[in-house]
PDB file of N, CA and C in Angstrom:
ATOM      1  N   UNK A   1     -12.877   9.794   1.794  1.00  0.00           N
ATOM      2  CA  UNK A   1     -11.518  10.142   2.149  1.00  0.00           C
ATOM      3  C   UNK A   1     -11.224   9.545   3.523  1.00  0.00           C
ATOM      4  N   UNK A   2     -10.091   8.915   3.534  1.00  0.00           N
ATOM      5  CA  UNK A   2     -10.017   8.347   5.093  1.00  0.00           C
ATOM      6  C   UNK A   2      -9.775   9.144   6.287  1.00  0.00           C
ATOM      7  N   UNK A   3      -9.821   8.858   7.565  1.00  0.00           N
ATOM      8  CA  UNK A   3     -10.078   9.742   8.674  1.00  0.00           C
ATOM      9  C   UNK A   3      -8.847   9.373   9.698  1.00  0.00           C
ATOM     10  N   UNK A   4      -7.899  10.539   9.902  1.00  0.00           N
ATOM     11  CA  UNK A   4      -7.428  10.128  11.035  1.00  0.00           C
ATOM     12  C   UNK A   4      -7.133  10.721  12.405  1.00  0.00           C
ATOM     13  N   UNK A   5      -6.679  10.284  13.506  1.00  0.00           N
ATOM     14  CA  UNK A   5      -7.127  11.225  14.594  1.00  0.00           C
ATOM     15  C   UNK A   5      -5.230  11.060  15.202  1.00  0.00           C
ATOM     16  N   UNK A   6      -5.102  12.026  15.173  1.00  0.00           N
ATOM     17  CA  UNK A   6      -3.685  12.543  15.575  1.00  0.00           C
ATOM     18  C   UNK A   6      -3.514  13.147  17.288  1.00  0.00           C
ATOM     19  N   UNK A   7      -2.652  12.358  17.760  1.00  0.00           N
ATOM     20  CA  UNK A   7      -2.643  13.192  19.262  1.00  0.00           C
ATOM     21  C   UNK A   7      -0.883  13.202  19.424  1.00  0.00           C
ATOM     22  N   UNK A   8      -1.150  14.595  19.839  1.00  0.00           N
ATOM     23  CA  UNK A   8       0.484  15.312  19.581  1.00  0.00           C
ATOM     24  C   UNK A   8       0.616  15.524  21.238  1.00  0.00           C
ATOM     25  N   UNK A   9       1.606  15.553  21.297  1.00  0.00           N
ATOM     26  CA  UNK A   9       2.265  15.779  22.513  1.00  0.00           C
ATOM     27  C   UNK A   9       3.876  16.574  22.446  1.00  0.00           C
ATOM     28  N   UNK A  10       3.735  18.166  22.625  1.00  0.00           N
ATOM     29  CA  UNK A  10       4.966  19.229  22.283  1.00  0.00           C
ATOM     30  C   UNK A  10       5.942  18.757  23.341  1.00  0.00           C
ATOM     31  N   UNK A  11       7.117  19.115  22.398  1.00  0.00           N
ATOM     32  CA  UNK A  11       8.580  18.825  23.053  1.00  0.00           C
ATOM     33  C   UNK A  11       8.564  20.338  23.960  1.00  0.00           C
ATOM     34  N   UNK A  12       9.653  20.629  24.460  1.00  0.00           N
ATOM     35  CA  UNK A  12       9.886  21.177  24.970  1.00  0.00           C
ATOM     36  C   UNK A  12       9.656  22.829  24.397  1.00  0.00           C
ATOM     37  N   UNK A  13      10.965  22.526  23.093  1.00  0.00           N
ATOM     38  CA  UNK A  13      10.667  23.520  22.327  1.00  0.00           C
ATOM     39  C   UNK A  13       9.544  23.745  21.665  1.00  0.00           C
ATOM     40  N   UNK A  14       8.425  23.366  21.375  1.00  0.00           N
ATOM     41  CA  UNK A  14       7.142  23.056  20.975  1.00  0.00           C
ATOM     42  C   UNK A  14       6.544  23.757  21.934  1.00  0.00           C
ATOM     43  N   UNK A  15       6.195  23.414  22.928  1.00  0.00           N
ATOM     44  CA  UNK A  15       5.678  24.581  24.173  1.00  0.00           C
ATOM     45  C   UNK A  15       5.808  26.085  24.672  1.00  0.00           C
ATOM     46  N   UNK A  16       6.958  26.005  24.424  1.00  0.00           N
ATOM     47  CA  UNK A  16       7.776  27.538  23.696  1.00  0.00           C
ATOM     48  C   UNK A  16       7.061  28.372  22.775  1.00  0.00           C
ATOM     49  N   UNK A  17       7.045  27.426  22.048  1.00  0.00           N
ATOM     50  CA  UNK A  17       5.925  28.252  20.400  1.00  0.00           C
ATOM     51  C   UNK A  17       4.897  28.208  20.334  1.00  0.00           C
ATOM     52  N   UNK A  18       4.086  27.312  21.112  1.00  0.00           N
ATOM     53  CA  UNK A  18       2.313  27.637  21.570  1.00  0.00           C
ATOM     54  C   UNK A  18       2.632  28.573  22.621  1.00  0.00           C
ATOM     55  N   UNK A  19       4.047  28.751  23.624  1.00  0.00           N
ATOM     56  CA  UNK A  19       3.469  30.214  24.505  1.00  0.00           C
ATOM     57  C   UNK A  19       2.922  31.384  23.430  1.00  0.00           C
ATOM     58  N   UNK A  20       4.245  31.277  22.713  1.00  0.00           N
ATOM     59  CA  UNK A  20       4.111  32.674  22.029  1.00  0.00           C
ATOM     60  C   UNK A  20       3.557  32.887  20.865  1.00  0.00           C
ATOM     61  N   UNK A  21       3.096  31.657  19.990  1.00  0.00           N
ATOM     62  CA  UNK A  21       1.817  32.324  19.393  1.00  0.00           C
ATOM     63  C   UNK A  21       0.670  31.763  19.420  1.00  0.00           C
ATOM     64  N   UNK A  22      -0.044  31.066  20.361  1.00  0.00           N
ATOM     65  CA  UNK A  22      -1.280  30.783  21.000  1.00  0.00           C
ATOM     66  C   UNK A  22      -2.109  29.432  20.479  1.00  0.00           C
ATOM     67  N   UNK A  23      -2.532  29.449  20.521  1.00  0.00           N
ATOM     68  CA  UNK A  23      -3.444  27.866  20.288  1.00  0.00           C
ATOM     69  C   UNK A  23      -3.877  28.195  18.892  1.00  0.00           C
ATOM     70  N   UNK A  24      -4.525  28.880  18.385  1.00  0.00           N
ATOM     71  CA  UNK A  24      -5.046  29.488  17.134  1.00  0.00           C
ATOM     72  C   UNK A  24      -4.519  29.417  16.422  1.00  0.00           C
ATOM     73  N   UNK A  25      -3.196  29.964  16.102  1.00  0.00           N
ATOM     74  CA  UNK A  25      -2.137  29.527  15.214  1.00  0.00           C
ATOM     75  C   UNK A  25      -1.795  28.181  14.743  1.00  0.00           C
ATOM     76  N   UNK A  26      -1.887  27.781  16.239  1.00  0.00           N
ATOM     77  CA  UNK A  26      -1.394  25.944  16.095  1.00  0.00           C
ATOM     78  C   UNK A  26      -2.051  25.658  15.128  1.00  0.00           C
ATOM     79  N   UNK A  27      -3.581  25.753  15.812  1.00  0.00           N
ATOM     80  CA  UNK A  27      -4.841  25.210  14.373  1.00  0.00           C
ATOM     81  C   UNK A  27      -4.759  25.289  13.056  1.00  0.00           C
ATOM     82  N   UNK A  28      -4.503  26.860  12.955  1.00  0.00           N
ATOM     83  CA  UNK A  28      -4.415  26.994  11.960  1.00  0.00           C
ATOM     84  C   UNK A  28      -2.850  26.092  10.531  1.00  0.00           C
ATOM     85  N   UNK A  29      -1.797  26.222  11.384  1.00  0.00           N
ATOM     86  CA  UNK A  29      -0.775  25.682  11.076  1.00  0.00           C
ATOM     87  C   UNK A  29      -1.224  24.235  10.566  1.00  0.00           C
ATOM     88  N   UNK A  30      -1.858  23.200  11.150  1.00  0.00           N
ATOM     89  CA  UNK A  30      -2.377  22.150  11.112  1.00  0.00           C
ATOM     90  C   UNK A  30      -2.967  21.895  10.183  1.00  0.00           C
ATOM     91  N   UNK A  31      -4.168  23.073  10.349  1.00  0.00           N
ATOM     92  CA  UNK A  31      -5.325  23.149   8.862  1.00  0.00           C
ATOM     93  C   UNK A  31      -4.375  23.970   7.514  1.00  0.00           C
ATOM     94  N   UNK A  32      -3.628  23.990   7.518  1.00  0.00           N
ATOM     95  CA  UNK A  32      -2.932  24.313   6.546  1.00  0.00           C
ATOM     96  C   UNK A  32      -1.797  23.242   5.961  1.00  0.00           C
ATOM     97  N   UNK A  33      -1.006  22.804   6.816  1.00  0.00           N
ATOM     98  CA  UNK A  33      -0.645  20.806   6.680  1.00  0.00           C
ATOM     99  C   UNK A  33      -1.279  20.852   5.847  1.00  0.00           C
ATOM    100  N   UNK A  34      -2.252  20.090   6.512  1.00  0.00           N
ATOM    101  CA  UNK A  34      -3.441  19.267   5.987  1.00  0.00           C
ATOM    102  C   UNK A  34      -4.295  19.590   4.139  1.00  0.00           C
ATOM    103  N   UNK A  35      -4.476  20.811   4.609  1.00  0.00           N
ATOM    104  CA  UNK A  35      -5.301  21.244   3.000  1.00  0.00           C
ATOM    105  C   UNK A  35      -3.676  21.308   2.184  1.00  0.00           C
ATOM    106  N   UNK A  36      -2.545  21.370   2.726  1.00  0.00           N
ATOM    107  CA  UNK A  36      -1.725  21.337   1.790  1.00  0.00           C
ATOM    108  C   UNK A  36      -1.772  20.278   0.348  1.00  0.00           C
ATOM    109  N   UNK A  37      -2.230  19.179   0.873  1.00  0.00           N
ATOM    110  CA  UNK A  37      -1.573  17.633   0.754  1.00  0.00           C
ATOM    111  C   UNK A  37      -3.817  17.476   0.135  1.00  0.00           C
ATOM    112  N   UNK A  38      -4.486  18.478   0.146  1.00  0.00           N
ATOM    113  CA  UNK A  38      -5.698  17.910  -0.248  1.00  0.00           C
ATOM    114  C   UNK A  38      -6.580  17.705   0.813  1.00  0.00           C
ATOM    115  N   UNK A  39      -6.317  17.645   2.222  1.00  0.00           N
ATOM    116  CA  UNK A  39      -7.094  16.725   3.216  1.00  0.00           C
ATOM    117  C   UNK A  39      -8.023  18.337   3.846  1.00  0.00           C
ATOM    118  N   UNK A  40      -8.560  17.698   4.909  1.00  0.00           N
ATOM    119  CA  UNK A  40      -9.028  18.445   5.646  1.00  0.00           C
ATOM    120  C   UNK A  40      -9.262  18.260   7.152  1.00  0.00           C
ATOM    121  N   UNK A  41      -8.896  19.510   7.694  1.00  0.00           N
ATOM    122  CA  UNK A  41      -8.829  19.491   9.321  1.00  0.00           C
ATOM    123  C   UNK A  41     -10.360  19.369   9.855  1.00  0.00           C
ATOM    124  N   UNK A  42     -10.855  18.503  10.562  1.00  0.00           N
ATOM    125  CA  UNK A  42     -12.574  18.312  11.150  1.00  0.00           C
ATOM    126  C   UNK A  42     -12.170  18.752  12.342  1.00  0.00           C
ATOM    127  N   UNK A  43     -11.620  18.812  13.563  1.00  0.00           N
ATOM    128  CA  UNK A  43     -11.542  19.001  14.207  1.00  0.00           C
ATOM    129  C   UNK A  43      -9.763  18.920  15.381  1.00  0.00           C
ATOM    130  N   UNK A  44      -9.593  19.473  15.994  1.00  0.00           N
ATOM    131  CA  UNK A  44      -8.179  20.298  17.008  1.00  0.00           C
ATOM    132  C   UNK A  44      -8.551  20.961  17.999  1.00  0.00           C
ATOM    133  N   UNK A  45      -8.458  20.189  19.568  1.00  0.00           N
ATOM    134  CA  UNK A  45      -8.576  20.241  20.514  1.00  0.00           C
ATOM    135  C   UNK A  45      -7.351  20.532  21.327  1.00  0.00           C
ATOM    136  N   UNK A  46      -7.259  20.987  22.390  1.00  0.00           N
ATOM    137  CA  UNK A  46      -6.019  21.078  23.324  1.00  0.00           C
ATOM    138  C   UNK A  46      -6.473  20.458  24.519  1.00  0.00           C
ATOM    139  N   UNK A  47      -5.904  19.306  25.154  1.00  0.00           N
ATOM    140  CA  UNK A  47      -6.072  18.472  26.450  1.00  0.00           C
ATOM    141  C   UNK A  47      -5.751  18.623  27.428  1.00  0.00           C
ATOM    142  N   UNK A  48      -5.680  18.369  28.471  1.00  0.00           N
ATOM    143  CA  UNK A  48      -4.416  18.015  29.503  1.00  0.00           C
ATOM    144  C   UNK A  48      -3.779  16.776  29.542  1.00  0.00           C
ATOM    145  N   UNK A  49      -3.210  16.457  30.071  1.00  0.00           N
ATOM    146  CA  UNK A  49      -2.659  15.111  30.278  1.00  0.00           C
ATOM    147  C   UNK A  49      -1.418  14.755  29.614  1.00  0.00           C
ATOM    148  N   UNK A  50      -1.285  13.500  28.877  1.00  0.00           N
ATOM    149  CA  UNK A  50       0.083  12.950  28.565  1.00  0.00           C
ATOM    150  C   UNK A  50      -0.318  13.854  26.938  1.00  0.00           C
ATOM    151  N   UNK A  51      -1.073  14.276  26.235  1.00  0.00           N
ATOM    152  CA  UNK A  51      -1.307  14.251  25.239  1.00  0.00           C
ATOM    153  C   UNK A  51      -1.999  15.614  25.116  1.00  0.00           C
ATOM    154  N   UNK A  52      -0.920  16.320  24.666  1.00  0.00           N
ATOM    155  CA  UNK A  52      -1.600  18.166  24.617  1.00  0.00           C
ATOM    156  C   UNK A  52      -2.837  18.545  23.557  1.00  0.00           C
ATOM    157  N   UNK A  53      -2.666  17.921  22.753  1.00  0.00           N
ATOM    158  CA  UNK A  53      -3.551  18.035  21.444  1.00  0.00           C
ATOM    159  C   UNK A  53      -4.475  16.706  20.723  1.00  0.00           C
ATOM    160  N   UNK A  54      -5.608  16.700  20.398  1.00  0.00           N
ATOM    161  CA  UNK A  54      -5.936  15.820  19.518  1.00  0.00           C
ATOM    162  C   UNK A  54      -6.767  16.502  17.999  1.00  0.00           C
ATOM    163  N   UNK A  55      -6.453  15.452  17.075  1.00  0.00           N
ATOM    164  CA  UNK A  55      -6.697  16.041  15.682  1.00  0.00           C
ATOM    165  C   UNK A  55      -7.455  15.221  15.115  1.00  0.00           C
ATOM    166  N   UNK A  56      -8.294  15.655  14.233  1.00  0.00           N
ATOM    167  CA  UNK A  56      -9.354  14.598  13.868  1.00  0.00           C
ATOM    168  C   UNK A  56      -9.086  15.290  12.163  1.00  0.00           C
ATOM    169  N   UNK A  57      -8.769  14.362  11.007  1.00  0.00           N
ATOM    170  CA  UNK A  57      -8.261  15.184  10.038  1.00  0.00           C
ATOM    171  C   UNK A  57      -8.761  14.306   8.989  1.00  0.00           C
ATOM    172  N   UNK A  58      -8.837  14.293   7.805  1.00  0.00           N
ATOM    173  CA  UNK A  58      -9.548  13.360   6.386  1.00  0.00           C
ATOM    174  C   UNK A  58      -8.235  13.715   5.572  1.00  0.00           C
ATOM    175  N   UNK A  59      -7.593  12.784   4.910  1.00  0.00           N
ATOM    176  CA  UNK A  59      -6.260  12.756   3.842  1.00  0.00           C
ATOM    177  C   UNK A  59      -6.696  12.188   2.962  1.00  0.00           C
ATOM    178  N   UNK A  60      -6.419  12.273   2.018  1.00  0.00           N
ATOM    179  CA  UNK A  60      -6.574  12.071   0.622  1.00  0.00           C
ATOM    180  C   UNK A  60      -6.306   9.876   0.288  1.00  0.00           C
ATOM    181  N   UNK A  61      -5.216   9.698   1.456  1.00  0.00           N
ATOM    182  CA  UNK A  61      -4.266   8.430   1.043  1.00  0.00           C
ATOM    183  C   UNK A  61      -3.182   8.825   2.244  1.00  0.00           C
ATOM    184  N   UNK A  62      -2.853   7.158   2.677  1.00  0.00           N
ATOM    185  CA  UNK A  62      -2.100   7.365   3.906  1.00  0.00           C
ATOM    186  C   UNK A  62      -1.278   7.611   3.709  1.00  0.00           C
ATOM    187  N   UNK A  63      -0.476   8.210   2.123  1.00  0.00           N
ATOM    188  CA  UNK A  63       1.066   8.163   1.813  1.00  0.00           C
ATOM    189  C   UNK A  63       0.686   9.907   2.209  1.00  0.00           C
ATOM    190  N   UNK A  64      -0.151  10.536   1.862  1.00  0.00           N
ATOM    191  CA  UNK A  64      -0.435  11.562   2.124  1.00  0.00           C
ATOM    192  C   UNK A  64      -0.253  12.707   4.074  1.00  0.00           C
ATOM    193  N   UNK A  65      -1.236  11.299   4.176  1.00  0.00           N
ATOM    194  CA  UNK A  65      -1.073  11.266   6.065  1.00  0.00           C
ATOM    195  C   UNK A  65       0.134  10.712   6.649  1.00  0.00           C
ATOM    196  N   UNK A  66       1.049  10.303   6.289  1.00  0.00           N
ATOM    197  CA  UNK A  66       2.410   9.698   6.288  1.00  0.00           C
ATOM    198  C   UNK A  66       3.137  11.243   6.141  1.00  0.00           C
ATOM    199  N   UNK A  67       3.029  11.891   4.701  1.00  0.00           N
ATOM    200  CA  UNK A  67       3.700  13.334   4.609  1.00  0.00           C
ATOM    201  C   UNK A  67       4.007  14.212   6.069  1.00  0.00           C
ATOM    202  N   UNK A  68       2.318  14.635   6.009  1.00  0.00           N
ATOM    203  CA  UNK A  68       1.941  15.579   6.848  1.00  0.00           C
ATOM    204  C   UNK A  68       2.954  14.547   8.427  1.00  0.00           C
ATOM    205  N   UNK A  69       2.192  13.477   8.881  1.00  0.00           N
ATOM    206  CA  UNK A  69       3.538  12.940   9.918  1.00  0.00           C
ATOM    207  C   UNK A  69       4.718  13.441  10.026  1.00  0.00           C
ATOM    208  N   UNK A  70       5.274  12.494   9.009  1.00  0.00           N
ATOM    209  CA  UNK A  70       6.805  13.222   8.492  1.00  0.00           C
ATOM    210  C   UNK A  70       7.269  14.676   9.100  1.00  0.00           C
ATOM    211  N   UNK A  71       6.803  15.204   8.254  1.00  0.00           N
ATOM    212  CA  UNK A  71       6.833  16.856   8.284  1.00  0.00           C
ATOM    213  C   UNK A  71       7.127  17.548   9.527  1.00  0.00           C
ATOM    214  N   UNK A  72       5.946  17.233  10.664  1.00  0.00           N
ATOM    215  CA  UNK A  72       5.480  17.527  11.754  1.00  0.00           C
ATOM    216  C   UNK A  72       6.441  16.798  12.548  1.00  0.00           C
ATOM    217  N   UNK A  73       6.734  15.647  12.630  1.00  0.00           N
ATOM    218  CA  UNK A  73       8.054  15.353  13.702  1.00  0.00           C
ATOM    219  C   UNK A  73       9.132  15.662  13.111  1.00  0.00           C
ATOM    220  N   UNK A  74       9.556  16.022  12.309  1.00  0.00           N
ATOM    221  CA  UNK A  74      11.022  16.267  11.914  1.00  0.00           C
ATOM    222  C   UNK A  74      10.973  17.980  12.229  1.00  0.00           C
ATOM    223  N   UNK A  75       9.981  18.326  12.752  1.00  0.00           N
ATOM    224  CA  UNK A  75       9.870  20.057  13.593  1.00  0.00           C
ATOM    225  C   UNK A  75      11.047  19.557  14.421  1.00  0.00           C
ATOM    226  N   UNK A  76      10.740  18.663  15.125  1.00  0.00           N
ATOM    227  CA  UNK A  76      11.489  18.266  16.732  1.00  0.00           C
ATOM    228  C   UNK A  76      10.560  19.222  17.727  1.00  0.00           C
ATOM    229  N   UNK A  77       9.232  19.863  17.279  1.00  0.00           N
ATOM    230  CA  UNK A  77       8.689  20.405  18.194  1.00  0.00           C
ATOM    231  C   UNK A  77       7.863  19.547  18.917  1.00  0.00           C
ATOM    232  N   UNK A  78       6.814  18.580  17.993  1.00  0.00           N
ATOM    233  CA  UNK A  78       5.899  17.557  18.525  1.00  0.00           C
ATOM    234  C   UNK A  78       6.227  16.567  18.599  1.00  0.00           C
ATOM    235  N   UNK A  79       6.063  15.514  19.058  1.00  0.00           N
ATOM    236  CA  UNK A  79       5.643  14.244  19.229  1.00  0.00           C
ATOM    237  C   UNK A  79       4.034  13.719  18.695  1.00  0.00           C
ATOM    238  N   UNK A  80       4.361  12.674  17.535  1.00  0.00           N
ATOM    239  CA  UNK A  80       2.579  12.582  17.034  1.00  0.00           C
ATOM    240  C   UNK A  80       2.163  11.007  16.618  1.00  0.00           C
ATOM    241  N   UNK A  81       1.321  10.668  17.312  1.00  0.00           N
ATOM    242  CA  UNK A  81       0.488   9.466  17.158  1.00  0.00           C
ATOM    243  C   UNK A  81      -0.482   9.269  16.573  1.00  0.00           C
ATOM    244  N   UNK A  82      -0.242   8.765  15.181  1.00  0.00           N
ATOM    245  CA  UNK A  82      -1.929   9.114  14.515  1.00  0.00           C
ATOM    246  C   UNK A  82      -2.178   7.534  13.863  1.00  0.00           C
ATOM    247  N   UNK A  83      -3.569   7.584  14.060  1.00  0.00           N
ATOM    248  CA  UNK A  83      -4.746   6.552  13.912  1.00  0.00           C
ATOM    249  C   UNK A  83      -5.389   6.298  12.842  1.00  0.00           C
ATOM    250  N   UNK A  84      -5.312   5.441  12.030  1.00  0.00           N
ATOM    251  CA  UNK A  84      -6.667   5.281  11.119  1.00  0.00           C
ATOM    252  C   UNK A  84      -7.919   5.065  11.676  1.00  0.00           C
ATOM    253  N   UNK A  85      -8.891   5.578  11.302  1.00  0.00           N
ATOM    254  CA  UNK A  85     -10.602   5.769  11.695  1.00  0.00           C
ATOM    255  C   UNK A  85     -11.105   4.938  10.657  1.00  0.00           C
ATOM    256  N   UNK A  86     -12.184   4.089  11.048  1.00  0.00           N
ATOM    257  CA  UNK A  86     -13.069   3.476  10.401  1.00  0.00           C
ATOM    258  C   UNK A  86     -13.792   3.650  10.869  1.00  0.00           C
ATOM    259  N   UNK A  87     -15.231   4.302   9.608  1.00  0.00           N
ATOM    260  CA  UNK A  87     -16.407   4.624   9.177  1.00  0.00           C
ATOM    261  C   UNK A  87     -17.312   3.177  10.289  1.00  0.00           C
ATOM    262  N   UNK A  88     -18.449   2.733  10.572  1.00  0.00           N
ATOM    263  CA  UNK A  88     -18.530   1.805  10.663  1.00  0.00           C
ATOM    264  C   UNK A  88     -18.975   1.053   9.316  1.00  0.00           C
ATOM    265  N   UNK A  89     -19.446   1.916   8.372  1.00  0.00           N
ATOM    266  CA  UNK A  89     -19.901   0.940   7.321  1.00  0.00           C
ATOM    267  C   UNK A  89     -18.364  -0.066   6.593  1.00  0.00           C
ATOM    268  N   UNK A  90     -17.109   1.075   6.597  1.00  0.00           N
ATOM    269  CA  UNK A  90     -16.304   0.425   6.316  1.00  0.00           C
ATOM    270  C   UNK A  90     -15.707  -0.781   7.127  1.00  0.00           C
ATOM    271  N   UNK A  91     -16.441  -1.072   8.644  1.00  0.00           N
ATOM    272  CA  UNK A  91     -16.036  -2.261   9.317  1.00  0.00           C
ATOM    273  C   UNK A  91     -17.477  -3.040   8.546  1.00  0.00           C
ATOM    274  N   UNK A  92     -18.354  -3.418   8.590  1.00  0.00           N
ATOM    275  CA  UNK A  92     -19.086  -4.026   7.824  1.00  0.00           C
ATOM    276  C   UNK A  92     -18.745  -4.724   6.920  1.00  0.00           C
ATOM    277  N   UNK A  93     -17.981  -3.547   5.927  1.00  0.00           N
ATOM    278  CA  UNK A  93     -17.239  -4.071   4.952  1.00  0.00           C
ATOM    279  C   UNK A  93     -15.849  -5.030   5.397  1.00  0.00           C
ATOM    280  N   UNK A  94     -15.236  -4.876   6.631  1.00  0.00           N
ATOM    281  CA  UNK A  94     -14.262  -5.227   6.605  1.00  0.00           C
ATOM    282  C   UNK A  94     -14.658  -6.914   6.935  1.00  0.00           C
ATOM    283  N   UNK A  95     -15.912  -7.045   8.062  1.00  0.00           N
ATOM    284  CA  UNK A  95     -16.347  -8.468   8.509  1.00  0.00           C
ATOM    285  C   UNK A  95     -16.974  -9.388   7.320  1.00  0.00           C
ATOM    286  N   UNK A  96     -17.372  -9.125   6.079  1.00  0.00           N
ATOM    287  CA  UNK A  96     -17.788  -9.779   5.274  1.00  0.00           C
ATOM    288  C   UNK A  96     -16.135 -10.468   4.235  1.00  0.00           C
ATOM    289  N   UNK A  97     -15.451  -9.730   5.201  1.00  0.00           N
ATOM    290  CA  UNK A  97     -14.290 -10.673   4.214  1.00  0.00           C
ATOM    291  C   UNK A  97     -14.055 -11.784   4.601  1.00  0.00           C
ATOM    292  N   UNK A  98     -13.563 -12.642   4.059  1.00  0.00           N
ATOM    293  CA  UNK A  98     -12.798 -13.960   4.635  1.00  0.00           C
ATOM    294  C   UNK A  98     -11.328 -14.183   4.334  1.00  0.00           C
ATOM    295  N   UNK A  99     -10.664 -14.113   5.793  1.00  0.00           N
ATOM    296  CA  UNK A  99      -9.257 -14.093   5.738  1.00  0.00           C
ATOM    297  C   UNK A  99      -8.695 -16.082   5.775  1.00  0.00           C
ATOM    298  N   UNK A 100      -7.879 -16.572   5.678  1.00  0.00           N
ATOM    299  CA  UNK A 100      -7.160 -17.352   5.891  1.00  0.00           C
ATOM    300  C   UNK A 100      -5.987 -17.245   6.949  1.00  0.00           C
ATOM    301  N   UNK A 101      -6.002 -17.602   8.446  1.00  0.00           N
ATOM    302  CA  UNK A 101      -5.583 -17.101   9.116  1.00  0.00           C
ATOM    303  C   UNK A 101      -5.431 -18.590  10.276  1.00  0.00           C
ATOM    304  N   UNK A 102      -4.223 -18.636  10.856  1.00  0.00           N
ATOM    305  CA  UNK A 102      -4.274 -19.367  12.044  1.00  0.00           C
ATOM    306  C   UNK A 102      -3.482 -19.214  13.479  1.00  0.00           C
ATOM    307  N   UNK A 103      -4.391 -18.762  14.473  1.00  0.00           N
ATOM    308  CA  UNK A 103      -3.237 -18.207  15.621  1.00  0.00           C
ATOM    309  C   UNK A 103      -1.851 -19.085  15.636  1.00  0.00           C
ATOM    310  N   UNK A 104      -0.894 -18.363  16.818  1.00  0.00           N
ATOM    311  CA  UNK A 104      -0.177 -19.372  16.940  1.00  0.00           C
ATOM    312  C   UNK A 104      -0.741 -20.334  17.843  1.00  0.00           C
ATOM    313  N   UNK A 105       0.110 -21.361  17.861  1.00  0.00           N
ATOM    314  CA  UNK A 105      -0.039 -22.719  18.921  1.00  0.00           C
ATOM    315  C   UNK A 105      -0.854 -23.371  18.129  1.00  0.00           C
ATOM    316  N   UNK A 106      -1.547 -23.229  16.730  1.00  0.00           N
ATOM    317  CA  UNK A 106      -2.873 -24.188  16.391  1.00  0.00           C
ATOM    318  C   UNK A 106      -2.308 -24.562  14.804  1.00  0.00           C
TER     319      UNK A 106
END
């Protein structure tokens, strides 16, 4: 199942709703996304910095991880940046391909 790592950053109103119902909830809210759609939550951290949260999550299919996206910014609570993860065996796999490819200028 593919892996992706999500880092959210709450709007205004978003901050509002982790005052009042706590980090736990969040998680849980998340891990519930997530198993909605089939996937599963591995891990949900809270940060400091530009980036309040990071999510480490497995989806079924990126149309799947696309949903859960969707979903979650059209709150207008978060802001969310999420990543595809590669396994390293799946980079292995990815260097034994041969692309047809030429920068520009050449």
């Amino acid at each position: 199942m593919p892996k992706y790592l999500v880092q959210a950053s709450y709007t205004t109103e978003g901050i509002r709703g982790l005052l009042k119902d706590g980090g736990s909830k969040r998680r849980a809210a998340a891990e519930q996304a997530i198993k909605s759609l089939g996937g599963r939550l591995e891990a949900f951290y809270f940060a400091f910095g530009d980036t309040d949260a990071f999510v480490i999550a497995d989806a079924p299919d990126n149309i799947s991880a696309a949903a859960v996206s969707l979903a979650v910014g059209a709150s207008g609570a978060v802001h969310a940046k999420t990543t595809v993860l590669l396994t390293p065996e799946e980079m292995d796999q990815a260097t034994k391909k041969t692309v047809s490819y030429s920068p520009p200028g050449r």
